[in-house]
C-alpha atoms as a PDB file:
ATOM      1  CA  UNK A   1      21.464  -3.554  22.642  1.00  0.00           C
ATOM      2  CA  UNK A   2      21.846   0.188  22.457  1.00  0.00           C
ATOM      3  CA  UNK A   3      22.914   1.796  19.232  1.00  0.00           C
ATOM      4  CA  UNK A   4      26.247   3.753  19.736  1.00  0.00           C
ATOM      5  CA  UNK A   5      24.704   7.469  18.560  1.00  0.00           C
ATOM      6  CA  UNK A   6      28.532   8.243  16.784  1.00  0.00           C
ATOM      7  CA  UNK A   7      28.403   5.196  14.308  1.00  0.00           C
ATOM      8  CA  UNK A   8      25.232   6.171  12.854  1.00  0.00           C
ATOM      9  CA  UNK A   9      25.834   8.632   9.631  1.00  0.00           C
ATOM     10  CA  UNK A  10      24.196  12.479   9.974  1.00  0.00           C
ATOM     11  CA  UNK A  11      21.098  11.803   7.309  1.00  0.00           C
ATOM     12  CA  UNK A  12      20.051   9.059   9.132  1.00  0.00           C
ATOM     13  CA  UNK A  13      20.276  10.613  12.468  1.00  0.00           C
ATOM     14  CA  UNK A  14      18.507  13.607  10.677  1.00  0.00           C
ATOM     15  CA  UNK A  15      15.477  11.222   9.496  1.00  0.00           C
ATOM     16  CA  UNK A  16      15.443   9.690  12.835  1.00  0.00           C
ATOM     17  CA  UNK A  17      14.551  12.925  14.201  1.00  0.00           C
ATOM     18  CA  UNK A  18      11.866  13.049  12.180  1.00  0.00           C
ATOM     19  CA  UNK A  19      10.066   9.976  13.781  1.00  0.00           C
ATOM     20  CA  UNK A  20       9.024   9.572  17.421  1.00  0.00           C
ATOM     21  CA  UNK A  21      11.577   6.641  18.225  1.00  0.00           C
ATOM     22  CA  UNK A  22      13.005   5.653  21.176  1.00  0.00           C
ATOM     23  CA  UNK A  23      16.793   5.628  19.933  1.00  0.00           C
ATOM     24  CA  UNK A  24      16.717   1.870  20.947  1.00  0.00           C
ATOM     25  CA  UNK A  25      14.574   1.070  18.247  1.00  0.00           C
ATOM     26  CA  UNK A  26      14.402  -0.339  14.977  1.00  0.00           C
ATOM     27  CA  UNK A  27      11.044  -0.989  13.291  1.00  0.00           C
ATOM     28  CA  UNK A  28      10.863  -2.985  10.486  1.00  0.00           C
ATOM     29  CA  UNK A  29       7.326  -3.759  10.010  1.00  0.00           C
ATOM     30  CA  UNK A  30       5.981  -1.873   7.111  1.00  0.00           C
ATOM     31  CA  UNK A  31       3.930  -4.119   5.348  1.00  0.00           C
ATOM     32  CA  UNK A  32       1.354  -3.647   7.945  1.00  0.00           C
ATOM     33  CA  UNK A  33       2.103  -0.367   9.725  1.00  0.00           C
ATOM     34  CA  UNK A  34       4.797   1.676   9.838  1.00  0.00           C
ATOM     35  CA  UNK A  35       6.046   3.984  12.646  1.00  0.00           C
ATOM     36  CA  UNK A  36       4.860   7.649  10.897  1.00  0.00           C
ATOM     37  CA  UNK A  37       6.077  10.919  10.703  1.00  0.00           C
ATOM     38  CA  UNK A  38       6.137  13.687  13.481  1.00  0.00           C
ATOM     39  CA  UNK A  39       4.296  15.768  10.812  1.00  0.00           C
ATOM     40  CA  UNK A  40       1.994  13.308  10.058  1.00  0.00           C
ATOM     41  CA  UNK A  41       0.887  12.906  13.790  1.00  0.00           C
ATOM     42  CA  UNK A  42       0.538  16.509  14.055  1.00  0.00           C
ATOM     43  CA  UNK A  43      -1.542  16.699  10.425  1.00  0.00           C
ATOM     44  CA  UNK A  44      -3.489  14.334  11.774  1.00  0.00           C
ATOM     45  CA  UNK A  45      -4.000  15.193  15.626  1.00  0.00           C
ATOM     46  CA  UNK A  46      -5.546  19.102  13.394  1.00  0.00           C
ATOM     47  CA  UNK A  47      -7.684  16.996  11.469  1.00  0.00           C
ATOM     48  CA  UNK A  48      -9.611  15.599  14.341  1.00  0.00           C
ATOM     49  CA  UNK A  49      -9.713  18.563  16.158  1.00  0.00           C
ATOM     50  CA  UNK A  50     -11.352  20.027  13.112  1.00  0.00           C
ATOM     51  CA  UNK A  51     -14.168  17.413  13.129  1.00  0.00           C
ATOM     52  CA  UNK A  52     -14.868  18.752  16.463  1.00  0.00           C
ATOM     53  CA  UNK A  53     -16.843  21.754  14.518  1.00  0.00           C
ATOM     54  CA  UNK A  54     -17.261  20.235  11.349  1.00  0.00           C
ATOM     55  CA  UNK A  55     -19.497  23.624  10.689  1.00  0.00           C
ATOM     56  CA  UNK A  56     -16.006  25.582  10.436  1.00  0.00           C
ATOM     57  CA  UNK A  57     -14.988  23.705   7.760  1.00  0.00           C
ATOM     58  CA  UNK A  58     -15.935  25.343   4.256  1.00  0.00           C
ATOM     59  CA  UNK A  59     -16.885  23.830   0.891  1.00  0.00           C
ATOM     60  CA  UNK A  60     -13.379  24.502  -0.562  1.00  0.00           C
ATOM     61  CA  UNK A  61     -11.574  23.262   2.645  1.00  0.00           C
ATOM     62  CA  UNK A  62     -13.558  19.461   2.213  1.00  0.00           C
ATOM     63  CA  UNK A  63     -11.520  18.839  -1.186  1.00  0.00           C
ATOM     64  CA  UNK A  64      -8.063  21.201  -0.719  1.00  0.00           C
ATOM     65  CA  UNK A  65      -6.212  19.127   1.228  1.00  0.00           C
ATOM     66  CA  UNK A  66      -7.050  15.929  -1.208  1.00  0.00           C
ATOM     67  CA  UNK A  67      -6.217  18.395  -4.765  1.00  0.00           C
ATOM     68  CA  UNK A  68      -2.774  19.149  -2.738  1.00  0.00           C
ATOM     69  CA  UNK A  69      -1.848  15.556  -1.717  1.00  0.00           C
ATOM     70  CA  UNK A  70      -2.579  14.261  -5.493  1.00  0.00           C
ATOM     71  CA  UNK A  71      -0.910  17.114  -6.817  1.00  0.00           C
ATOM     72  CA  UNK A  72       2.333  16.579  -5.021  1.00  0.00           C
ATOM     73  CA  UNK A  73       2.150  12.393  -5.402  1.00  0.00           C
ATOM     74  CA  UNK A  74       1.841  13.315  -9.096  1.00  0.00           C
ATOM     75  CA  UNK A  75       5.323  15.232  -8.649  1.00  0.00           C
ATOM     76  CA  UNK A  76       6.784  12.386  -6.906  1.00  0.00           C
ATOM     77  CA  UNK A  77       5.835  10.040  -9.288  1.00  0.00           C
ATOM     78  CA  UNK A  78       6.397  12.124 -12.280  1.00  0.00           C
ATOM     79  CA  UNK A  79       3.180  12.534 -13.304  1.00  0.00           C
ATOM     80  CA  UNK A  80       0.312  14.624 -13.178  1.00  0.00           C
ATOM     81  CA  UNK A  81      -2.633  15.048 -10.316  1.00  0.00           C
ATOM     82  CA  UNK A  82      -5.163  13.507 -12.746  1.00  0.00           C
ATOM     83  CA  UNK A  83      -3.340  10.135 -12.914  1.00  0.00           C
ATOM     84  CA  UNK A  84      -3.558   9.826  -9.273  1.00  0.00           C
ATOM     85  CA  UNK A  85      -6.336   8.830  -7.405  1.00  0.00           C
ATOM     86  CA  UNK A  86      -7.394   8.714  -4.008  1.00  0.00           C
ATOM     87  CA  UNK A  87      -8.822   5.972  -2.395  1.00  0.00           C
ATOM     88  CA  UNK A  88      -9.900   5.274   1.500  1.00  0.00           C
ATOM     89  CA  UNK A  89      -8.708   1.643   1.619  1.00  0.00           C
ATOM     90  CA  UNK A  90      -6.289  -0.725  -0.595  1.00  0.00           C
ATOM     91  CA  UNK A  91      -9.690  -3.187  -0.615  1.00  0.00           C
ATOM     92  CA  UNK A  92     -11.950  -0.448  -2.479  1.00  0.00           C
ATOM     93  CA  UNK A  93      -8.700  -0.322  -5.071  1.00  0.00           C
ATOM     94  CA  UNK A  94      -8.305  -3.835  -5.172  1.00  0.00           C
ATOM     95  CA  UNK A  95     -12.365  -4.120  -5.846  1.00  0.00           C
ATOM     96  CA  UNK A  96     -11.982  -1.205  -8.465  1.00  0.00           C
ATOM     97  CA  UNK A  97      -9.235  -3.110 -10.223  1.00  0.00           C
ATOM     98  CA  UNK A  98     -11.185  -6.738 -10.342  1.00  0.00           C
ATOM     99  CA  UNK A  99     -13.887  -4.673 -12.089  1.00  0.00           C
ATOM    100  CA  UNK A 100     -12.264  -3.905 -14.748  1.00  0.00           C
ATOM    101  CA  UNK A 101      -9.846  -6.491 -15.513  1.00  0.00           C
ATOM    102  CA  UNK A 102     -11.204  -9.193 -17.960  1.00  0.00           C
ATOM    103  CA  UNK A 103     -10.352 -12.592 -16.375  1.00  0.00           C
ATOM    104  CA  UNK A 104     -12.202 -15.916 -18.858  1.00  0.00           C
ATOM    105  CA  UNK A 105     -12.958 -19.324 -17.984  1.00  0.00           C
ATOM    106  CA  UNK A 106      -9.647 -21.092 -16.631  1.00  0.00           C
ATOM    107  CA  UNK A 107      -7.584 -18.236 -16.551  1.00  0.00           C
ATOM    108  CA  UNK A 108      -5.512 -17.500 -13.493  1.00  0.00           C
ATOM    109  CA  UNK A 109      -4.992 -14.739 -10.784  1.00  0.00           C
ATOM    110  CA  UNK A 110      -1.898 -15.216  -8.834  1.00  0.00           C
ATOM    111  CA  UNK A 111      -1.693 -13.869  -5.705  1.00  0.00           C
ATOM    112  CA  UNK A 112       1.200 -14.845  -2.579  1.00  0.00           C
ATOM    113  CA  UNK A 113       0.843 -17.249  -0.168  1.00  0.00           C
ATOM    114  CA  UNK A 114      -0.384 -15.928   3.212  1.00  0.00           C
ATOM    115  CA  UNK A 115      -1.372 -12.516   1.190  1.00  0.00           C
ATOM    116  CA  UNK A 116      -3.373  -9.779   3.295  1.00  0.00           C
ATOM    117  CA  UNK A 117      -7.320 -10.633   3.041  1.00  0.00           C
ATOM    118  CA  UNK A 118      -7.881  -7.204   1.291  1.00  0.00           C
ATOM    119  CA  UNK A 119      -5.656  -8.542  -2.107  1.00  0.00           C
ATOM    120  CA  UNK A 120      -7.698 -11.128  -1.874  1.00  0.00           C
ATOM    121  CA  UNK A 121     -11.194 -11.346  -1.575  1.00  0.00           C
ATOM    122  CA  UNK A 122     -12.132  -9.055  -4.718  1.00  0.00           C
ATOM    123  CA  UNK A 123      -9.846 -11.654  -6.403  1.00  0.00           C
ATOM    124  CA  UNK A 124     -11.853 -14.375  -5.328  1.00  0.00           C
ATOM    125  CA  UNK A 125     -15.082 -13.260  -6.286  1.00  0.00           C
ATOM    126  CA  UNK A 126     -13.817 -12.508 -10.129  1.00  0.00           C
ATOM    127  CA  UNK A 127     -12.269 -16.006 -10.047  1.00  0.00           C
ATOM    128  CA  UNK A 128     -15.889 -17.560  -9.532  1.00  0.00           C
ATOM    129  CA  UNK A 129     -17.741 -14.807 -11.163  1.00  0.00           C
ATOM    130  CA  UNK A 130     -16.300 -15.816 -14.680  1.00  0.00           C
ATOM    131  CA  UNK A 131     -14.818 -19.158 -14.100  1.00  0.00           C
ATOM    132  CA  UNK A 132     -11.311 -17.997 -13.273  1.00  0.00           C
ATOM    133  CA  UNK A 133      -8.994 -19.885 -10.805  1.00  0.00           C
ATOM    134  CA  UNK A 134      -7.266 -18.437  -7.876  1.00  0.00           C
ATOM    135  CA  UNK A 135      -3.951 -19.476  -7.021  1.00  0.00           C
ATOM    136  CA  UNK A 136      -1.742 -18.778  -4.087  1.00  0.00           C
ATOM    137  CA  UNK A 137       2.282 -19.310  -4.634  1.00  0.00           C
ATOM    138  CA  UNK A 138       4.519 -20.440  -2.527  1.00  0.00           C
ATOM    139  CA  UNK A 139       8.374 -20.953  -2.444  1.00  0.00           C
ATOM    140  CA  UNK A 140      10.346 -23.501  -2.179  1.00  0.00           C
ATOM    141  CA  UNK A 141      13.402 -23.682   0.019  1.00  0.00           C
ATOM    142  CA  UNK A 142      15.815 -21.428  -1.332  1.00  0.00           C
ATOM    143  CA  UNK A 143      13.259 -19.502  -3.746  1.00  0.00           C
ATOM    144  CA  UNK A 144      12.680 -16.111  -3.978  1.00  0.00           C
ATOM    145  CA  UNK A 145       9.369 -14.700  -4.116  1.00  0.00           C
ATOM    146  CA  UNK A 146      10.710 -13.708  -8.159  1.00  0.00           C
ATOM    147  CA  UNK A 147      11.509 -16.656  -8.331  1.00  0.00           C
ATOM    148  CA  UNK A 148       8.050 -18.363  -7.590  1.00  0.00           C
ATOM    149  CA  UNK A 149       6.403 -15.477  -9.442  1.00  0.00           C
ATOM    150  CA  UNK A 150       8.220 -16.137 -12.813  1.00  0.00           C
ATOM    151  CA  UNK A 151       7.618 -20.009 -12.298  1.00  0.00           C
ATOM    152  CA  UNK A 152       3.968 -19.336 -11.746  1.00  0.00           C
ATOM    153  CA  UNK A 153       3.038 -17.029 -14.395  1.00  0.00           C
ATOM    154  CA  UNK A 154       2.174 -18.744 -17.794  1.00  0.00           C
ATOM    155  CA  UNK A 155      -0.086 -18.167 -20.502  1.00  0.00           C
ATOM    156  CA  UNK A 156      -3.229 -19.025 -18.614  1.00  0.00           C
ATOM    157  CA  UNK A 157      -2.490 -16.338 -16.085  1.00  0.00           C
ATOM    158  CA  UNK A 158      -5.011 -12.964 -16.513  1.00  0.00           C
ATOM    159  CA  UNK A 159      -3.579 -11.320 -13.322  1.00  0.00           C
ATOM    160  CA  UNK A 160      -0.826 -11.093 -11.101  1.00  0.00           C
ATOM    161  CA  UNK A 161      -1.706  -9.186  -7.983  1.00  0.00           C
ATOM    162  CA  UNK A 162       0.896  -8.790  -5.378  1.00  0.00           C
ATOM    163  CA  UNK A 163       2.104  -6.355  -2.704  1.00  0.00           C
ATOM    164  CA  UNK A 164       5.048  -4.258  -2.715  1.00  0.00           C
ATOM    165  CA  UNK A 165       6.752  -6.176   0.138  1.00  0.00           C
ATOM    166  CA  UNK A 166       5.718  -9.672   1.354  1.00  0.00           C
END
């Protein structure tokens, strides 16, 4: 079914724009991957035509862009650059994070049912590292995710790691 172009408001007609749609569309998946930005595209189309001649790039140039993305998530999150850190994948966070959380013999980590491999494997190996258990929620007919979260945590749990969306 085609969307009628009048009954959608200005802002998101203006954000639409934004995107490379077809006006037919509506993407939902973002858990995964998400449709991204014109600007982003572009950002990234220069970045791999600068690793065409990585010898034009300068020593300043390798760590600018990263300084100005942490300084402006900082912003966004009402913080400063220093609290923000980059990191290439969600797995090397996830690993960082098991690392340093304490987790003893027969505590939990709760984790989602069906969660992405990369929230879990880190998880795993802390769970047999120190004796911990691992255990995957699920709901019940009629149960929100909240819902199974709040009826899994107790006073054995260590960790709750879970995603922003599910």
């Amino acid at each position: 079914m085609k969307l009628n172009e009048s009954v959608l408001p200005a802002a998101t007609e203006a954000a639409r724009t934004l995107f490379d749609l077809p006006y037919d569309v509506t993407y939902l998946n973002c858990a995964n991957m998400a449709p991204q930005l014109r600007s982003v595209t572009e950002a990234g189309f220069k970045a791999v035509r600068a690793k065409q001649m990585p010898w034009t790039i300068t020593a300043p140039e390798w760590f600018s862009g990263a300084e100005e993305l942490r300084a402006l998530a900082g912003k966004v999150l009402g913080t400063t650059a220093d609290a923000v850190a980059l990191i290439p994948s969600v797995s090397y966070g996830i690993a960082i994070a098991a690392a340093n959380l304490p987790v003893s013999v027969g505590q939990r980590i709760v984790l989602l049912d069906q969660e992405f491999p990369s929230n879990v494997y880190a998880w795993r190996e802390l769970a047999r590292k120190n004796g911990g258990r691992l255990v995957h929620i699920q709901r019940r007919n009629g149960m929100t995710w909240t819902d199974a979260l709040e009826e899994a945590i107790d006073r054995e749990t260590a960790i709750v790691a879970v995603p922003q969306c599910h």
